[in-house]
N, C-alpha and C. Protein backbone atom coordinates (compact mmCIF):
# COMPACT_ATOMS: atom_id res chain seq x y z
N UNK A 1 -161.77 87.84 -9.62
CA UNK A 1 -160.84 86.70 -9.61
C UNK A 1 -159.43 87.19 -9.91
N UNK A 2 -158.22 86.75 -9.45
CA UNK A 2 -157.24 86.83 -9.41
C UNK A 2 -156.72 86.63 -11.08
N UNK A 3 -155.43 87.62 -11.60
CA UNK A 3 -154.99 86.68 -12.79
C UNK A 3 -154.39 84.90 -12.45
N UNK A 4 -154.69 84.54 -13.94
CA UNK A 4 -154.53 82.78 -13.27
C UNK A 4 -152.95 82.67 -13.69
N UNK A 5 -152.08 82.10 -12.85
CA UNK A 5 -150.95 81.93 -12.91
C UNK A 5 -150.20 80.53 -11.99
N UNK A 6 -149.39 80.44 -12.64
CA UNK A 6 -148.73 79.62 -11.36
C UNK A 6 -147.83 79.57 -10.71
N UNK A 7 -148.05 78.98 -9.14
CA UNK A 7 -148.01 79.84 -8.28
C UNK A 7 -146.91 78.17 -7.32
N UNK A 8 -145.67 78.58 -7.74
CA UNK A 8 -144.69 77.93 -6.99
C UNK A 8 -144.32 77.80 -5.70
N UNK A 9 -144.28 76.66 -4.85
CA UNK A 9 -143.78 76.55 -3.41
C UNK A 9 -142.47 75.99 -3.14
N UNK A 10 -141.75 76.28 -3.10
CA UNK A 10 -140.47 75.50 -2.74
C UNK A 10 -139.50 76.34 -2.33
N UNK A 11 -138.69 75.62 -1.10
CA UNK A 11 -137.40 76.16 -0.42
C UNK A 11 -136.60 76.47 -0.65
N UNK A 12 -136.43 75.48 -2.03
CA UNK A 12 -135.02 76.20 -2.84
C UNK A 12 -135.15 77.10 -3.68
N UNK A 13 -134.39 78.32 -3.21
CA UNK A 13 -134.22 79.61 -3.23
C UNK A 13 -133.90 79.65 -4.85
N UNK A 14 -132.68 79.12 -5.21
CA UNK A 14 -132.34 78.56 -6.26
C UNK A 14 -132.93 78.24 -7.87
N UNK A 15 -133.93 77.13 -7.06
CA UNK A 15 -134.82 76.15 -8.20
C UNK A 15 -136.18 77.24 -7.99
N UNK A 16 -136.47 77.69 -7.16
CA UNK A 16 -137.57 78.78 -7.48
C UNK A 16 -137.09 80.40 -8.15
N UNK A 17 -135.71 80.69 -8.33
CA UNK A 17 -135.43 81.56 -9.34
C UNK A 17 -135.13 80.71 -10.27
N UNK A 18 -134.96 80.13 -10.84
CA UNK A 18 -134.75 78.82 -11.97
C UNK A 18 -136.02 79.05 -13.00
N UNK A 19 -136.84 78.25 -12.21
CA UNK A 19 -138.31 78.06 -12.61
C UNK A 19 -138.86 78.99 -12.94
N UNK A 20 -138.77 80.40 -12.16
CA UNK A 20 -139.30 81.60 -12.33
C UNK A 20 -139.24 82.11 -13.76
N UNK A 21 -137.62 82.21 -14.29
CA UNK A 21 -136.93 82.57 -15.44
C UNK A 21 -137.57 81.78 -16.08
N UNK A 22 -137.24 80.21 -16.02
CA UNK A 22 -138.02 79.62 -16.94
C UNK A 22 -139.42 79.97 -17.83
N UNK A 23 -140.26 79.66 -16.51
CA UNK A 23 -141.72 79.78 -16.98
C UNK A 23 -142.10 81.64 -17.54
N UNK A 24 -140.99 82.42 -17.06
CA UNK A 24 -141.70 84.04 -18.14
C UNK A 24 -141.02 83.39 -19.15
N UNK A 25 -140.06 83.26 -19.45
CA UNK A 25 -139.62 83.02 -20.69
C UNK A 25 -140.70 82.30 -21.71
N UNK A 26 -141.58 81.53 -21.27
CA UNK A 26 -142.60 81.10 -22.20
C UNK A 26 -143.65 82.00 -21.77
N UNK A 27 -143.78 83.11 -21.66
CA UNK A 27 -145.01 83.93 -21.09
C UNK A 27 -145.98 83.17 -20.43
N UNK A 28 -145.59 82.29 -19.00
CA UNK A 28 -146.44 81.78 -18.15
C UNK A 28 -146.25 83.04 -16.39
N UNK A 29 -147.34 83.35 -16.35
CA UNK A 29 -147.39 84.36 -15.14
C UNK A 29 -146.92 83.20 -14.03
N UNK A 30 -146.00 83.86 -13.18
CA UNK A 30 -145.30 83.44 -11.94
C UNK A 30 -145.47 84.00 -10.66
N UNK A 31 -145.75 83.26 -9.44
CA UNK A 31 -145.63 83.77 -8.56
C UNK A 31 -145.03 82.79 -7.49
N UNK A 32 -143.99 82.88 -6.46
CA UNK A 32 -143.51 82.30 -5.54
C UNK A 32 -143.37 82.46 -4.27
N UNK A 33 -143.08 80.80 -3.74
CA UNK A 33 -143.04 81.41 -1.99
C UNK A 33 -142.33 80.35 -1.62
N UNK A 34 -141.54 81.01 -0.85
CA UNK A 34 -140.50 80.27 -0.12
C UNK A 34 -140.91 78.73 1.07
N UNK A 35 -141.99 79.14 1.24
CA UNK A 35 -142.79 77.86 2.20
C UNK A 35 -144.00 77.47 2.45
N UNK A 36 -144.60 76.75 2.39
CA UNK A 36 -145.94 76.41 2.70
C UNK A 36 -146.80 77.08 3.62
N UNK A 37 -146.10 77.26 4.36
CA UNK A 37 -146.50 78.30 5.66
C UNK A 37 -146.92 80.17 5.12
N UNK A 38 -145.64 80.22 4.47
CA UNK A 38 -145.86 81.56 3.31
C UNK A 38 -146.88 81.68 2.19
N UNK A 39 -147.25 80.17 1.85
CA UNK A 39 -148.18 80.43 0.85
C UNK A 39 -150.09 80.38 1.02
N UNK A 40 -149.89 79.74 2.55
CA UNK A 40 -150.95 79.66 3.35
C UNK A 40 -151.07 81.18 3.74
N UNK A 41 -150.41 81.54 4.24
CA UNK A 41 -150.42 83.44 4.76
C UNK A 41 -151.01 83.84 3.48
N UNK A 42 -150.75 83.85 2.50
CA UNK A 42 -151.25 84.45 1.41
C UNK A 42 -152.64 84.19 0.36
N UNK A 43 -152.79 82.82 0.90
CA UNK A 43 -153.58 82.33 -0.01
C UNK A 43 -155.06 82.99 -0.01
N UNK A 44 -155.62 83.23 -1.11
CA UNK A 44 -156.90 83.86 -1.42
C UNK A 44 -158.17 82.64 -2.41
N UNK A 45 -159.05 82.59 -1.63
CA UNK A 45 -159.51 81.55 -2.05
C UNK A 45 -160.17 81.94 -3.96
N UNK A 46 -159.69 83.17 -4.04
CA UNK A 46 -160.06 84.08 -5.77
C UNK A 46 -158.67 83.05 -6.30
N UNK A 47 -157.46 82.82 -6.31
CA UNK A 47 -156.77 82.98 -6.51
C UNK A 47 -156.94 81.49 -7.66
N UNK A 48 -156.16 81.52 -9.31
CA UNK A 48 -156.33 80.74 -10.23
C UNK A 48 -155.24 80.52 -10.58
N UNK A 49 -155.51 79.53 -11.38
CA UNK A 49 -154.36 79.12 -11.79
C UNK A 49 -153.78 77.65 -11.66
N UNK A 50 -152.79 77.29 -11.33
CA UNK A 50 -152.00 76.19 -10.88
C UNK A 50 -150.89 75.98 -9.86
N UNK A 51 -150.79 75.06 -8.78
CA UNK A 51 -149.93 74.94 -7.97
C UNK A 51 -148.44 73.88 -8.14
N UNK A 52 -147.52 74.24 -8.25
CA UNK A 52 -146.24 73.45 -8.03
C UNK A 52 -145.58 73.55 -7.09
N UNK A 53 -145.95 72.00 -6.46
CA UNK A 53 -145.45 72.15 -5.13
C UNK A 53 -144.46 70.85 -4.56
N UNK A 54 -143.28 71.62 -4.01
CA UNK A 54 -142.10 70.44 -3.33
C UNK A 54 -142.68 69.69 -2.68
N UNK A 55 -142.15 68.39 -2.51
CA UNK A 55 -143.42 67.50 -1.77
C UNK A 55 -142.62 67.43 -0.63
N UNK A 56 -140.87 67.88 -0.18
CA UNK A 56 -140.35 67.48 0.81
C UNK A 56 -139.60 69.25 0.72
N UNK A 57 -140.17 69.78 2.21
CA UNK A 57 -139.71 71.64 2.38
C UNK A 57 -139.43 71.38 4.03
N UNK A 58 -138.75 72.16 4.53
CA UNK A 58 -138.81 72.42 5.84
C UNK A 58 -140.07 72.91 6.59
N UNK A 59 -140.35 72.52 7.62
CA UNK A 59 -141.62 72.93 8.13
C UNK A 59 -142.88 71.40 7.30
N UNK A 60 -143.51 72.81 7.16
CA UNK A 60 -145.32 71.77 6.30
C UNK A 60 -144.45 71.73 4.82
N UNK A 61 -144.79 70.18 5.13
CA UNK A 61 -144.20 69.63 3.27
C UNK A 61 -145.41 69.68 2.57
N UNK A 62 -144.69 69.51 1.21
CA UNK A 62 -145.80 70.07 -0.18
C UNK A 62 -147.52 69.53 0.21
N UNK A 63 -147.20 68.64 0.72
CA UNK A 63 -148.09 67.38 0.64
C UNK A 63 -149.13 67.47 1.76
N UNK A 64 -148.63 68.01 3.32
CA UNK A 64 -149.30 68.73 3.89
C UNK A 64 -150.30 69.73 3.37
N UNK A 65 -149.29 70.72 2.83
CA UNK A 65 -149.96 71.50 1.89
C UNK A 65 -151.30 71.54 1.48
N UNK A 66 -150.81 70.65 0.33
CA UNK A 66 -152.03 70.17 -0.35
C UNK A 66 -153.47 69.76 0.15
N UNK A 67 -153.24 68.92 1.64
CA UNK A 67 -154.18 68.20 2.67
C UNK A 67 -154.84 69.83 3.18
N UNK A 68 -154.33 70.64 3.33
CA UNK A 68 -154.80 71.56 4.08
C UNK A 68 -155.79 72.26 3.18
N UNK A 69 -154.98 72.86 1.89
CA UNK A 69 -155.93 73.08 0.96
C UNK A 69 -157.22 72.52 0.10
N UNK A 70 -156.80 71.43 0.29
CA UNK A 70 -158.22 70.25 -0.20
C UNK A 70 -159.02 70.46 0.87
N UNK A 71 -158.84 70.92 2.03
CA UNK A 71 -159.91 70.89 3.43
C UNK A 71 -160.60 72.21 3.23
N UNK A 72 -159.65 73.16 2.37
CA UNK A 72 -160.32 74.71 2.79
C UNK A 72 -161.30 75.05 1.13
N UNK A 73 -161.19 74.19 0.30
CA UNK A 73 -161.93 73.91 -0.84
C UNK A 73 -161.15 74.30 -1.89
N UNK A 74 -160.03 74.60 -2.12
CA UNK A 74 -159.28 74.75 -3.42
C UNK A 74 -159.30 73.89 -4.70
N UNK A 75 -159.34 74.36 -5.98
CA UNK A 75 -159.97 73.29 -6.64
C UNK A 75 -158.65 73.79 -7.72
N UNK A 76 -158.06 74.67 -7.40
CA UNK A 76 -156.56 74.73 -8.32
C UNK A 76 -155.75 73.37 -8.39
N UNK A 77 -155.55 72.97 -9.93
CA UNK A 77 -154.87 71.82 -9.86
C UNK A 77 -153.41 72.29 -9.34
N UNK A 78 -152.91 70.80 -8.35
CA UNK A 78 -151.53 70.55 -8.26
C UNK A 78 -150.85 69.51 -8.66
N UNK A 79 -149.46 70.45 -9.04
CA UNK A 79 -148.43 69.55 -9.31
C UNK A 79 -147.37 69.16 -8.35
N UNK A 80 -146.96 68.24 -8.16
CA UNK A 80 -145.68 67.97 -7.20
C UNK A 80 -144.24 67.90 -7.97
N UNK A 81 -143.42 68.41 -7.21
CA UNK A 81 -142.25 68.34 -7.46
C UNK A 81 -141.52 66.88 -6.69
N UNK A 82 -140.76 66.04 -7.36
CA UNK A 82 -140.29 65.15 -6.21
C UNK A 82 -139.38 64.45 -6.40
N UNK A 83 -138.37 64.16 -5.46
CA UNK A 83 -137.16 63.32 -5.80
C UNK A 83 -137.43 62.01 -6.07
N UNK A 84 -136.46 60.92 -6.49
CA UNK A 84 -136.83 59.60 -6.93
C UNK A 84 -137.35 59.03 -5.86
N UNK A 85 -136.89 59.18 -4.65
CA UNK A 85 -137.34 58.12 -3.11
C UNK A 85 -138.88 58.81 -3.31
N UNK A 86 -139.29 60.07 -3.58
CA UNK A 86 -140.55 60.22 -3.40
C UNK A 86 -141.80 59.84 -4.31
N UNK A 87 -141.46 59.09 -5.23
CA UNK A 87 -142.68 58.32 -5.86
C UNK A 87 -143.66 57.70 -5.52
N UNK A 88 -143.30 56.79 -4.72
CA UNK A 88 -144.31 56.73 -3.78
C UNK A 88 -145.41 56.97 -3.06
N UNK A 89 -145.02 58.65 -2.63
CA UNK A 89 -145.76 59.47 -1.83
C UNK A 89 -146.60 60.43 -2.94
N UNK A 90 -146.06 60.41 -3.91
CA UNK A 90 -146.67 61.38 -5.13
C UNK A 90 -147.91 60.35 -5.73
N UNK A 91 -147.63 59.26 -5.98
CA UNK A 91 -148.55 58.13 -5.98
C UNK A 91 -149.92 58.33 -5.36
N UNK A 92 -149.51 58.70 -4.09
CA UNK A 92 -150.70 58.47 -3.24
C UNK A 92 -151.47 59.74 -3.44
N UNK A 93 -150.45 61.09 -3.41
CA UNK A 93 -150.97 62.34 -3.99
C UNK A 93 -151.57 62.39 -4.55
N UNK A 94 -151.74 61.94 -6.00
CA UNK A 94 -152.65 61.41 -7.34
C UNK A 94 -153.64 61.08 -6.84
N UNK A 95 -153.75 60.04 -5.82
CA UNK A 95 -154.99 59.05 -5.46
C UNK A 95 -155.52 60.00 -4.65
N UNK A 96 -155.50 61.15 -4.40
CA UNK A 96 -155.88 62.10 -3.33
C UNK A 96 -156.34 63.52 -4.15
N UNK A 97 -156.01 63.16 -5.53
CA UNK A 97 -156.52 64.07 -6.57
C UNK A 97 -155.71 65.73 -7.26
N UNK A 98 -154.20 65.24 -6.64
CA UNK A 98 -153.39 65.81 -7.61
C UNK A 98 -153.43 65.61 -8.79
N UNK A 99 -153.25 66.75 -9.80
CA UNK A 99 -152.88 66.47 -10.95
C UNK A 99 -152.07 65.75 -11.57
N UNK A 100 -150.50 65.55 -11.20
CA UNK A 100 -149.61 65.30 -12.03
C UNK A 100 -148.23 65.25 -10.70
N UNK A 101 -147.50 64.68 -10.95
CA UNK A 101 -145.91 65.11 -10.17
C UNK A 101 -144.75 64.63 -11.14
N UNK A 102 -143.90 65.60 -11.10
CA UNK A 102 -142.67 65.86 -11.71
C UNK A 102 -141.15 65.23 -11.06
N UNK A 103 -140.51 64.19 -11.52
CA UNK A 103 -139.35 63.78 -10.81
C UNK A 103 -138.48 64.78 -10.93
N UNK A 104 -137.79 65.16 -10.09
CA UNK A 104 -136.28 65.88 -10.50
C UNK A 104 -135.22 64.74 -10.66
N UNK A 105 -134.36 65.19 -11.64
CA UNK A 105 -133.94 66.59 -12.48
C UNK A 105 -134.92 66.22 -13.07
N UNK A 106 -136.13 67.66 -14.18
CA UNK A 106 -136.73 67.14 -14.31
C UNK A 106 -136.52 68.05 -16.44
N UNK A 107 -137.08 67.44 -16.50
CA UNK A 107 -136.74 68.06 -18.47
C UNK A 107 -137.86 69.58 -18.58
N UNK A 108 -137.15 70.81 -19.01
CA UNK A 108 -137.90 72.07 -19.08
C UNK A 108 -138.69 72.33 -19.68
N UNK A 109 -138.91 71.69 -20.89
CA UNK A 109 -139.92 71.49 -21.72
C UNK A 109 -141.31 70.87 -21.00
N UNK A 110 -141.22 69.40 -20.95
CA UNK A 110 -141.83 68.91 -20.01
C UNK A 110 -142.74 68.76 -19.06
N UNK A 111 -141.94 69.72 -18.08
CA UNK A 111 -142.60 70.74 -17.10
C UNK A 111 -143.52 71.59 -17.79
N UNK A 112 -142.97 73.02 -18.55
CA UNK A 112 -143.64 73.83 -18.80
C UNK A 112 -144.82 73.00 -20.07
N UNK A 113 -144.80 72.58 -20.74
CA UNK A 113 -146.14 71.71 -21.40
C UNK A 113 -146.88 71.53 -19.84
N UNK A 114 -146.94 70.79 -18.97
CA UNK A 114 -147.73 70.24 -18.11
C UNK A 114 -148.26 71.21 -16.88
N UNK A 115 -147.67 72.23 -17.16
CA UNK A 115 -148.38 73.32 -16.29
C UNK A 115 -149.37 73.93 -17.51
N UNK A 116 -148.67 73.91 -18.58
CA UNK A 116 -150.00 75.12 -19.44
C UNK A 116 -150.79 74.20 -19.47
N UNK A 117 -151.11 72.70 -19.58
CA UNK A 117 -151.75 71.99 -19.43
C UNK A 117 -152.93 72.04 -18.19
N UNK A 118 -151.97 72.28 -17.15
CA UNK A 118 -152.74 72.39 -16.04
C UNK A 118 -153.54 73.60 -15.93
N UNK A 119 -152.97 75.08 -16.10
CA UNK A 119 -153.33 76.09 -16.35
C UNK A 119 -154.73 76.02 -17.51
N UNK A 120 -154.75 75.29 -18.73
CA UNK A 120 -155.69 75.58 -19.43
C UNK A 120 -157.01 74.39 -18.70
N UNK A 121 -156.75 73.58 -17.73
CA UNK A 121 -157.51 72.90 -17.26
C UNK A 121 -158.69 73.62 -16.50
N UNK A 122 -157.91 74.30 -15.65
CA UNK A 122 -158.20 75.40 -14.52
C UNK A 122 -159.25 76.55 -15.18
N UNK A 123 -158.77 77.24 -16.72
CA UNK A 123 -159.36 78.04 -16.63
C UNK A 123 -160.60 77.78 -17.32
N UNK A 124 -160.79 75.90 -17.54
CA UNK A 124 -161.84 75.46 -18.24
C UNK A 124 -163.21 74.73 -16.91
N UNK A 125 -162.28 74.69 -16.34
CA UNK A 125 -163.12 74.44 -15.26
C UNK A 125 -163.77 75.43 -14.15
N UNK A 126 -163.16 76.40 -14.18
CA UNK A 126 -163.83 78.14 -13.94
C UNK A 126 -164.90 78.04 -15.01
N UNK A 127 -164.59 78.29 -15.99
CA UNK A 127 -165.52 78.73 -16.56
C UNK A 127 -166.92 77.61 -16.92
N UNK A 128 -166.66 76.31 -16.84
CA UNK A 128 -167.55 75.15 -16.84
C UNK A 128 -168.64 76.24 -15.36
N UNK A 129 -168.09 76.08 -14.41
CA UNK A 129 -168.80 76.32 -13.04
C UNK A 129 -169.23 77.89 -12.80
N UNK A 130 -168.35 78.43 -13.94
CA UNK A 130 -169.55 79.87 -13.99
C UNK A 130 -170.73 79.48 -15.07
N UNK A 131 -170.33 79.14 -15.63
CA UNK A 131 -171.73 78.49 -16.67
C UNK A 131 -172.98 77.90 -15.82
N UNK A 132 -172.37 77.25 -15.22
CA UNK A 132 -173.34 76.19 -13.91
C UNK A 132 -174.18 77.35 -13.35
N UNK A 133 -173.50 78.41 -12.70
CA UNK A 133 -173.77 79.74 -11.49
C UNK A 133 -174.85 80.35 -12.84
N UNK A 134 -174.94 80.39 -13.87
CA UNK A 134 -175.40 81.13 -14.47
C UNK A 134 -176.85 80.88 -14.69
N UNK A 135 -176.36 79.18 -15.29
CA UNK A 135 -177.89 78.59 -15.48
C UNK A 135 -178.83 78.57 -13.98
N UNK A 136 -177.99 78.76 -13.08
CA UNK A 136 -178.90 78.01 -11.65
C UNK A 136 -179.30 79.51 -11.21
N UNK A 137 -178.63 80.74 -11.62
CA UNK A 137 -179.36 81.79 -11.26
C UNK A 137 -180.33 82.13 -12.16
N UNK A 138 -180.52 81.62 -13.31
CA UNK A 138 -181.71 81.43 -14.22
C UNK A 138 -182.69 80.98 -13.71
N UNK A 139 -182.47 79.96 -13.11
CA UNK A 139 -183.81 78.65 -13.07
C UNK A 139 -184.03 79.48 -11.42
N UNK A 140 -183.30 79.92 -10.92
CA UNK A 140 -183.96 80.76 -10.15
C UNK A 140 -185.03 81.70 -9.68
N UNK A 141 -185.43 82.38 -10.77
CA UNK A 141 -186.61 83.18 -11.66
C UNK A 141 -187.17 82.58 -12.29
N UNK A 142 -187.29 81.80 -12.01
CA UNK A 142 -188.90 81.18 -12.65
C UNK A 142 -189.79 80.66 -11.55
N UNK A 143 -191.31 80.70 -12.34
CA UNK A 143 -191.91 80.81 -11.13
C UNK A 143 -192.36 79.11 -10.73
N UNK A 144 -193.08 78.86 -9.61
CA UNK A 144 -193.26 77.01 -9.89
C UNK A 144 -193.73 76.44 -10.61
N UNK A 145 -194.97 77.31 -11.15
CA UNK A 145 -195.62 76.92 -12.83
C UNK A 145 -194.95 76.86 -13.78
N UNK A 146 -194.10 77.79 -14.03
CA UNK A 146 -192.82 77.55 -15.21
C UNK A 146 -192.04 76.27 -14.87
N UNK A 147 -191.57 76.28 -13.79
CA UNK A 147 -190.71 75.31 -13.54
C UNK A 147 -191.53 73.76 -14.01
N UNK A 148 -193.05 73.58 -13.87
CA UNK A 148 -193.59 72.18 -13.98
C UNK A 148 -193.82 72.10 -15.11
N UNK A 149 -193.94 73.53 -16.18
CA UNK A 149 -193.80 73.55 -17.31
C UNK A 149 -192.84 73.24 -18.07
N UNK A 150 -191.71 73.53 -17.53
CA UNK A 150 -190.52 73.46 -18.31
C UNK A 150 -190.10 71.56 -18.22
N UNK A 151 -189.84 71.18 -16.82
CA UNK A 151 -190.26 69.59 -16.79
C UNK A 151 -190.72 68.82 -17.65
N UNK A 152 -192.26 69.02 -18.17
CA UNK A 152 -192.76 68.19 -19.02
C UNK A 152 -192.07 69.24 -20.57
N UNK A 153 -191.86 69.94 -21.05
CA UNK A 153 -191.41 70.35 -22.00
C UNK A 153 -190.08 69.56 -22.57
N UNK A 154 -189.08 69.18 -21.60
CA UNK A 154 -188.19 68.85 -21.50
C UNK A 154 -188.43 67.37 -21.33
N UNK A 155 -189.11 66.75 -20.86
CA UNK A 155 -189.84 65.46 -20.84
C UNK A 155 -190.13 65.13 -22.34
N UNK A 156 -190.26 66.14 -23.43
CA UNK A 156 -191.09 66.37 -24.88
C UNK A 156 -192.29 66.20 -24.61
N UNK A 157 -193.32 66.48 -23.90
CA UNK A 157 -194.33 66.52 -23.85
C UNK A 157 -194.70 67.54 -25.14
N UNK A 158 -196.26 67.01 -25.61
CA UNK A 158 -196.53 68.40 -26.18
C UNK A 158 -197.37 69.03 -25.42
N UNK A 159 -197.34 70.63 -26.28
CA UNK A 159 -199.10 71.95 -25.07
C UNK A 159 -199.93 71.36 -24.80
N UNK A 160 -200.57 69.96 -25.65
CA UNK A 160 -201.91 69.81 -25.55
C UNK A 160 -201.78 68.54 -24.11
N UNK A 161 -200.72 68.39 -24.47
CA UNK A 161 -200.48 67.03 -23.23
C UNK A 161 -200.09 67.97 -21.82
N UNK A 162 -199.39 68.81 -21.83
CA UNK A 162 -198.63 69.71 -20.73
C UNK A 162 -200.50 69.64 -20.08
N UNK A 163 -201.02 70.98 -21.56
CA UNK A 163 -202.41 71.31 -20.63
C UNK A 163 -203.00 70.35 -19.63
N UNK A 164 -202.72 69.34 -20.09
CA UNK A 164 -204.51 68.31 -19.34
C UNK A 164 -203.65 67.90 -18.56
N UNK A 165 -202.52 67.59 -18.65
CA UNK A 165 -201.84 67.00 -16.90
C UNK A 165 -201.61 67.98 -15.91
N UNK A 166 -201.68 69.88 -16.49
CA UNK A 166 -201.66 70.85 -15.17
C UNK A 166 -203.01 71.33 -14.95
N UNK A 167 -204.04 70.63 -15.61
CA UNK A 167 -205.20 71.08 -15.69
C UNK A 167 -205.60 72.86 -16.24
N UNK A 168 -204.50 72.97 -17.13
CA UNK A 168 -204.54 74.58 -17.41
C UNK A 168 -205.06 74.91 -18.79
N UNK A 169 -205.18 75.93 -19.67
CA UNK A 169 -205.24 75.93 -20.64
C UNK A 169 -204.66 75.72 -21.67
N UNK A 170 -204.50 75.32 -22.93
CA UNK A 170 -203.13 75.06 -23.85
C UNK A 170 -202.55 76.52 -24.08
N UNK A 171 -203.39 77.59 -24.27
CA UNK A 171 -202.61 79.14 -24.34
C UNK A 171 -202.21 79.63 -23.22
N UNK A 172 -202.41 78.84 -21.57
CA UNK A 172 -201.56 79.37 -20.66
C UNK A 172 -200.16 78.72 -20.89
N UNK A 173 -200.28 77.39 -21.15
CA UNK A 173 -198.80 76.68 -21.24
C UNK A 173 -198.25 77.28 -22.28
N UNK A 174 -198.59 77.78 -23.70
CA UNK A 174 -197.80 78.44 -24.44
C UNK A 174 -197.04 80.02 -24.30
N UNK A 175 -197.93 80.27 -23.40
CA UNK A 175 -197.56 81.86 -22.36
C UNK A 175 -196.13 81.06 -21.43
N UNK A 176 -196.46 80.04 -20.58
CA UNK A 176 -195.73 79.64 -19.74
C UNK A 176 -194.39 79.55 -20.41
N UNK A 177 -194.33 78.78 -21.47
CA UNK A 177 -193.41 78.13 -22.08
C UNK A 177 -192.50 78.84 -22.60
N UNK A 178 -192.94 79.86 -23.23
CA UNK A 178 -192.67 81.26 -23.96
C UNK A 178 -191.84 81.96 -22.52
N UNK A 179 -192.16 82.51 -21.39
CA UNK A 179 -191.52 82.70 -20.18
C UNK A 179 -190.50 82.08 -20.04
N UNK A 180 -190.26 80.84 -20.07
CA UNK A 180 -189.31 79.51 -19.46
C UNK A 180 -188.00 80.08 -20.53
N UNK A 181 -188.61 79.93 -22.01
CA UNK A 181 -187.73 79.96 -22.71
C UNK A 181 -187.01 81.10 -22.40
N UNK A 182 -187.63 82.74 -22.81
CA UNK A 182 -187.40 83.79 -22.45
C UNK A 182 -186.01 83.96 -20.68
N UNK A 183 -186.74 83.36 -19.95
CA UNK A 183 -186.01 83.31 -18.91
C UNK A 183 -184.80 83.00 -18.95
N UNK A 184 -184.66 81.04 -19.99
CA UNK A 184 -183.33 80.84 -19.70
C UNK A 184 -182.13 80.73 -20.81
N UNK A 185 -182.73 82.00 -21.70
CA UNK A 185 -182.53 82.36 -23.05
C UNK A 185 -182.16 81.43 -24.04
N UNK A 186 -183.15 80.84 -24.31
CA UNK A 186 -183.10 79.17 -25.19
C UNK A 186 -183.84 79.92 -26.28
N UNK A 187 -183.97 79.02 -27.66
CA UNK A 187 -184.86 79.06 -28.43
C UNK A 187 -185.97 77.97 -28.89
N UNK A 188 -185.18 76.91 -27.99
CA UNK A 188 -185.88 75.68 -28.60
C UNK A 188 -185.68 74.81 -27.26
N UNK A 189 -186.83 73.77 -27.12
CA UNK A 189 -186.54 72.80 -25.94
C UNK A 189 -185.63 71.34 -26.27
N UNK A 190 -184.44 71.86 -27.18
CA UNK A 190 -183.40 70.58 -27.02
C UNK A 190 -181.99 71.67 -26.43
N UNK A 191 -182.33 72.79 -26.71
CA UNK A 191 -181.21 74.05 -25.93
C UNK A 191 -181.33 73.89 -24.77
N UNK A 192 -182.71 73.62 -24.46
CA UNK A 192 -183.03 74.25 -22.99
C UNK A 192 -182.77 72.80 -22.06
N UNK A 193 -183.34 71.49 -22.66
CA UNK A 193 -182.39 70.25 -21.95
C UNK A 193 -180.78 70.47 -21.94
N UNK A 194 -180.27 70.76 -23.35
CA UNK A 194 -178.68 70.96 -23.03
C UNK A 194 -178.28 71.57 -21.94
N UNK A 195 -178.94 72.63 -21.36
CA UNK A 195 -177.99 73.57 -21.20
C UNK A 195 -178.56 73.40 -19.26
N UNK A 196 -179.84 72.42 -18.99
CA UNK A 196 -179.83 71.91 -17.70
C UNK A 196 -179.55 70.59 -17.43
N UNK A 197 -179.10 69.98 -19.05
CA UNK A 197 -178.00 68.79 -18.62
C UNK A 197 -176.45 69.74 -17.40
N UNK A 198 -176.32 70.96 -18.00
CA UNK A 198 -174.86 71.08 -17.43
C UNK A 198 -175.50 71.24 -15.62
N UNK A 199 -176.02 71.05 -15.15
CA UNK A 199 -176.07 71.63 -13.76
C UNK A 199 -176.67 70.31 -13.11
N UNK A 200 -177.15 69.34 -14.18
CA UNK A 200 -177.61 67.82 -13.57
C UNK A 200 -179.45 68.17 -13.26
């Protein structure tokens, strides 16, 4: 995965050395591009972090942008940049599952709070969905008997109840169970519901 940073779009040459200065100055990693078109050329679907993006650029506006990247699966939050006439359109942005948009002129503080904001969102939601990848390559390795084991375990069944509904022995289900746990490195079956609450 890419370092997570954020990763500015806008035309003005200007307000993107602005911002730049700005955001090291609070030790936030920066990276920029002059156009939507430039940041599409570049884009890596590894790539973390957070997007701030002009909602009105020459060529594909911010907002385009955004439409394109929601199609190609990007799950980096964005922010919009936008003049007062553009409220409106940032409005709808939101309803389309932007993060946040910023009026210009806009206060420096402000801004930079609502990107580390965004930034610590991002790198909580990476890591929520490697957690997910982790448990589901768990439950992967197990075999279908574990798996009907683990079900009623998680159900609270007890061994003696598991046994007579798989028709097995109570010391195979405690072998089984012992596996399940082992597998999805639990110690106890209220760990082992927690932790396949996260994957549903």
């Amino acid at each position: 995965m890419c370092e997570p940073k954020l990763h500015i779009v806008d035309d003005d040459e200007a307000i993107r050395d602005a911002m730049g200065w700005l955001f090291q100055s609070r030790n936030v990693p920066v990276a920029s591009w002059p156009s939507a078109e430039a940041f599409l050329a570049d884009y890596d679907p590894a790539m973390a972090g957070c997007l701030l993006l002009d909602i009105r650029m020459e060529g594909m506006s911010g907002l385009e942008l955004f439409d394109r990247l929601s199609a190609m699966g990007c799950r980096m939050p964005v922010l919009f940049l936008t003049g007062h006439g553009d409220v409106p359109i940032a409005v709808s942005a939101l309803k389309k599952g932007a993060r946040d948009f910023v009026e210009k002129p806009f206060n420096d503080n402000d801004l930079v709070d609502r990107v580390i904001e965004a930034l610590a969102f991002d790198a909580g939601e990476r890591a929520r969905q490697a957690g997910q990848a982790g448990v589901a390559a768990r439950l992967a390795t197990l075999t279908q008997r574990e798996r009907q084991v683990m079900g009623l375990v998680v159900a609270g069944k007890l061994n003696k109840v598991i046994a007579d509904e798989l028709g097995i022995s109570m010391r195979t289900v405690e072998v089984h169970r012992a596996h399940v746990f082992e597998k999805m490195g639990v110690k106890t079956a209220v760990e082992l519901a927690r932790i396949l609450a996260t994957v549903g």
